[in-house]
Protein backbone atom coordinates (compact mmCIF):
# COMPACT_ATOMS: atom_id res chain seq x y z
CA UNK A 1 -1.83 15.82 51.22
CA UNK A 2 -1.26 11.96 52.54
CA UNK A 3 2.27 10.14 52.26
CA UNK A 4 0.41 7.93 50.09
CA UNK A 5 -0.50 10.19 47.56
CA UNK A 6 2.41 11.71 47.38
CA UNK A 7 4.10 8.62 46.74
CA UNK A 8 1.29 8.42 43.67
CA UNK A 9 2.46 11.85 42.52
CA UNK A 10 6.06 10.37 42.13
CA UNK A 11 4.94 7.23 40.30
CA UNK A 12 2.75 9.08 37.69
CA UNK A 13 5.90 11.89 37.19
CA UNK A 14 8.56 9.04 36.53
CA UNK A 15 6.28 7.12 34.45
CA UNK A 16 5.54 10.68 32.35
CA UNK A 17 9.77 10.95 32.30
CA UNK A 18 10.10 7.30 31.23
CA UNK A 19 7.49 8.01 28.36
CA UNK A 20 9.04 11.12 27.14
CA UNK A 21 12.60 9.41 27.24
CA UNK A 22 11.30 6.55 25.33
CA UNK A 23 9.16 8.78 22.80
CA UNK A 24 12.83 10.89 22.15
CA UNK A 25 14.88 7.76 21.67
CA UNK A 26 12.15 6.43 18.94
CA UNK A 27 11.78 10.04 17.51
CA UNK A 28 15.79 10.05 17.00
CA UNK A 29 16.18 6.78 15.46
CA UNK A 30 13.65 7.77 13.34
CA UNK A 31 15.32 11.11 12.36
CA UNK A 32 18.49 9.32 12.22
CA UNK A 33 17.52 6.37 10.01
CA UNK A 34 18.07 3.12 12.07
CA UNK A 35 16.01 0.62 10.97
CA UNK A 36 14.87 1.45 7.87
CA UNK A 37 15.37 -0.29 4.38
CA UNK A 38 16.56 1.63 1.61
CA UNK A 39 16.19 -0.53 -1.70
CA UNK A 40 17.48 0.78 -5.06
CA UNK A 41 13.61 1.30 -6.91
CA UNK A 42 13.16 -1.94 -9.64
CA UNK A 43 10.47 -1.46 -12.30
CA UNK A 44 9.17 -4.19 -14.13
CA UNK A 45 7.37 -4.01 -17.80
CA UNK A 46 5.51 -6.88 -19.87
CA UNK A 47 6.01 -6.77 -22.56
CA UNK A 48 8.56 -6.63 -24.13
CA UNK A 49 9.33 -10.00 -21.40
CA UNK A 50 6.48 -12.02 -21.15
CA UNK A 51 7.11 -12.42 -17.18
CA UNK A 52 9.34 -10.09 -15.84
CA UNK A 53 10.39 -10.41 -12.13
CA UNK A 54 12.70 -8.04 -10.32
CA UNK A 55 14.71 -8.12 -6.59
CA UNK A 56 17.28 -5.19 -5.59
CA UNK A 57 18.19 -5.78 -1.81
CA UNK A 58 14.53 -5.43 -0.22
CA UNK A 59 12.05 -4.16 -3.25
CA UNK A 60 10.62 -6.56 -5.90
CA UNK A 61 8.26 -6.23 -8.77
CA UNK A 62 6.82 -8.52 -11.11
CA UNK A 63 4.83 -8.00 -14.46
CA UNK A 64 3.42 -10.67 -16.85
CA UNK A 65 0.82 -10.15 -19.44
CA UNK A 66 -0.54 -11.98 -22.61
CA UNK A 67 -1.85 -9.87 -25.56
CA UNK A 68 -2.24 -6.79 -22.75
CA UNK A 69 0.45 -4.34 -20.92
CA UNK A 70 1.64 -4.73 -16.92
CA UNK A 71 3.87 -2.98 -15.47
CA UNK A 72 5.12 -2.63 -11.54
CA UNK A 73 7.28 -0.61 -9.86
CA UNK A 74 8.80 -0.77 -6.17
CA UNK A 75 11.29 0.90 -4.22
CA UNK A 76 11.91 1.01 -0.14
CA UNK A 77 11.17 -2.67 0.60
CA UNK A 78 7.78 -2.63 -1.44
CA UNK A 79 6.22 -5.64 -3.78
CA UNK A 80 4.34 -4.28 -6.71
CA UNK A 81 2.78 -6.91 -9.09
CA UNK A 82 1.22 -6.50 -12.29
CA UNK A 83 -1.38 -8.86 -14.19
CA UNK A 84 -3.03 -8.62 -17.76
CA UNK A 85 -4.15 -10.24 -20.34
CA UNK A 86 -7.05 -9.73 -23.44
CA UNK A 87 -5.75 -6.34 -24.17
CA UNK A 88 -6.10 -5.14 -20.44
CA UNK A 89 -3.68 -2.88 -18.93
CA UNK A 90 -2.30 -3.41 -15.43
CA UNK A 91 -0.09 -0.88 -13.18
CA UNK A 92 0.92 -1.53 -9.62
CA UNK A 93 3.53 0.86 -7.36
CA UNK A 94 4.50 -0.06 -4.21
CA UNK A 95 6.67 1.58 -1.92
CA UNK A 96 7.79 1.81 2.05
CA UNK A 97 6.43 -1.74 2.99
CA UNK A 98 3.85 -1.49 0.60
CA UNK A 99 2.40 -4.13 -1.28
CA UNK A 100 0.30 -3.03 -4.48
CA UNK A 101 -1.52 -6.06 -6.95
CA UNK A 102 -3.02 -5.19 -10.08
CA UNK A 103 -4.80 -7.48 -12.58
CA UNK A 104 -6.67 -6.60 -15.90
CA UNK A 105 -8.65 -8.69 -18.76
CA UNK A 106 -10.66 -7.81 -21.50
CA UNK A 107 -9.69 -4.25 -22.00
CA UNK A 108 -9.92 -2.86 -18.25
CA UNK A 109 -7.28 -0.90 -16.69
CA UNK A 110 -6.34 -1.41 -13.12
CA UNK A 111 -4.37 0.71 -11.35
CA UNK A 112 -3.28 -0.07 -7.44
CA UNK A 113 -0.90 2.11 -5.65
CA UNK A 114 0.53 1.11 -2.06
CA UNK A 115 2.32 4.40 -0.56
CA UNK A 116 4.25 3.98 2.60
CA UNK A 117 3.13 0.80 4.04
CA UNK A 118 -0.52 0.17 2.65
CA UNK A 119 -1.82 -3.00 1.04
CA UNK A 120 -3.59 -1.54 -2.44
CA UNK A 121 -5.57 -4.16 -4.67
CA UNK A 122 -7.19 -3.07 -7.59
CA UNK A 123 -8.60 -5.54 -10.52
CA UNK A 124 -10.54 -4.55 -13.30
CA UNK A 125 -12.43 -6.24 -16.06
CA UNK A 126 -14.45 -5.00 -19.45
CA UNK A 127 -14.04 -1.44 -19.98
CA UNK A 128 -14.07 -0.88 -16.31
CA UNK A 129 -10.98 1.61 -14.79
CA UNK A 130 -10.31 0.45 -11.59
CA UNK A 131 -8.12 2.84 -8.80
CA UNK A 132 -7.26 1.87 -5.37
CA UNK A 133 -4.29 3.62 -2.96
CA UNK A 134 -3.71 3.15 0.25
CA UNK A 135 -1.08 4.41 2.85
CA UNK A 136 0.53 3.11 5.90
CA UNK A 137 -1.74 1.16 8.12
CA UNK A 138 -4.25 1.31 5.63
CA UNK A 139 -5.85 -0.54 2.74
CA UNK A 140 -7.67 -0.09 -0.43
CA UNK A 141 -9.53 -2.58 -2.61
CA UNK A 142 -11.47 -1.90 -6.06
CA UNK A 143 -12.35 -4.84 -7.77
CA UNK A 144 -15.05 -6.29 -10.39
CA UNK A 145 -17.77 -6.79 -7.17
CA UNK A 146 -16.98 -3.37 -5.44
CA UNK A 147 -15.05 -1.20 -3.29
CA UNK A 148 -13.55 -1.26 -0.03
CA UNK A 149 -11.64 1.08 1.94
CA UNK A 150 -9.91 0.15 5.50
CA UNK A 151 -8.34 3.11 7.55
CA UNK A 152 -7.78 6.90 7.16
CA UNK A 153 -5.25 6.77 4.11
CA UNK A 154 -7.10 4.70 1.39
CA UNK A 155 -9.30 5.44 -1.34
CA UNK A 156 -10.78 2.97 -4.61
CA UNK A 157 -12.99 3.53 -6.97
CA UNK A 158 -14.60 1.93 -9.79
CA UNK A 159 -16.24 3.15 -12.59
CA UNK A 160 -17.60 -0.04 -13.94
CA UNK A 161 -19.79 -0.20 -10.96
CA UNK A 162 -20.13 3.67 -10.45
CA UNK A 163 -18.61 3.02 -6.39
CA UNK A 164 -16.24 4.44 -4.91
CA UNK A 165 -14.96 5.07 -0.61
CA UNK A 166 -12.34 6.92 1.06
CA UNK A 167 -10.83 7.20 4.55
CA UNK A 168 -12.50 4.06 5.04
CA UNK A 169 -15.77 4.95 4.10
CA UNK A 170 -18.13 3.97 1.68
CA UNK A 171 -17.18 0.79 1.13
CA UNK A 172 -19.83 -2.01 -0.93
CA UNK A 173 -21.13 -4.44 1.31
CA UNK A 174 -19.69 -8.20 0.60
C-alpha cells in the first residue's frame, strides 16, 4: 500500500467519524426535543360563528361557511382552514407543520388532512366527497378537475370523478 493511499484511508475514516458524530448530535436533539414547536391544539367550527379564526402560540385554524358546515382543527404549528357554503360541508386537520385547506359548495364534502408536515388540499363540489392526506414531505390534492399525489405519504381521491392516487401515483394529468 502507497503513503498516498493511506493518507486516503484516513480521510474517508474521519469523514465516516464526522458523519456519525453529526448523525448522533441530530438524533439526540431530536430525542430530546430542541427545536420543536409544541402548540396547545385550536379547533375552529362555523357555525355557530360565521368566521371563526383561531391562534394558540404556533397552530391556527380558521372556519367560515354560509348556509353549509366548516370546521378546522390544528395543533403542533399546523394551519387548517375550512370553506363552505350551499349546504356543503368542509373539514381540514393540520398538524406538525402541516397545512390542510378544505372548501365545499353545493352539497359536497371535502375533507383534507395534513399529518406531520404535508400540504393536503381537498375541494369538492355537487355531491362529490372529496379526501386528500398527506404526510411530511409530501402532498395531496383532490379537487373538482382531479387528483394528484406528490411523494410517498399522500393519498386523494374523488368520487365525483371516480380518481383516485397514492404514494404519488396515479395522479390525473393537468
Amino acid at each position: 500500500m502507497s503513503i498516498r493511499s493511506f493518507r486516503s484511508l484516513l480521510t474517508a475514516r474521519r469523514s465516516l467519524r464526522a458523519g456519525v458524530l453529526v448523525a448522533l448530535g441530530v438524533a439526540s436533539a431530536a430525542v430530546l426535543g430542541t427545536g420543536t414547536a409544541a402548540a396547545a391544539p385550536v379547533t375552529c367550527v362555523s357555525p355557530p360563528s360565521p368566521n371563526e379564526i383561531l391562534v394558540s402560540e404556533t397552530a391556527s385554524c380558521g372556519a367560515t361557511a354560509t348556509d353549509a358546515f366548516a370546521r378546522s382543527y390544528a395543533a403542533d404549528s399546523g394551519t387548517a382552514v375550512s370553506v363552505a357554503e350551499s349546504a356543503g360541508a368542509a373539514e381540514a386537520h393540520a398538524t406538525g407543520f402541516g397545512t390542510a385547506l378544505s372548501a365545499a359548495r353545493g352539497g359536497g364534502r371535502s375533507f383534507a388532512y395534513a399529518l406531520g408536515g404535508g400540504l393536503s388540499h381537498s375541494w369538492a363540489e355537487g355531491p362529490a366527497i372529496t379526501l386528500s392526506v398527506a404526510g411530511w414531505g409530501s402532498g395531496a390534492t383532490a379537487d373538482t378537475t382531479g387528483v394528484t399525489c406528490v411523494g410517498a405519504q399522500s393519498f386523494a381521491v374523488n368520487t365525483a370523478t371516480g380518481r383516485w392516487c397514492a404514494l404519488g401515483l396515479g395522479s390525473t394529468l393537468r
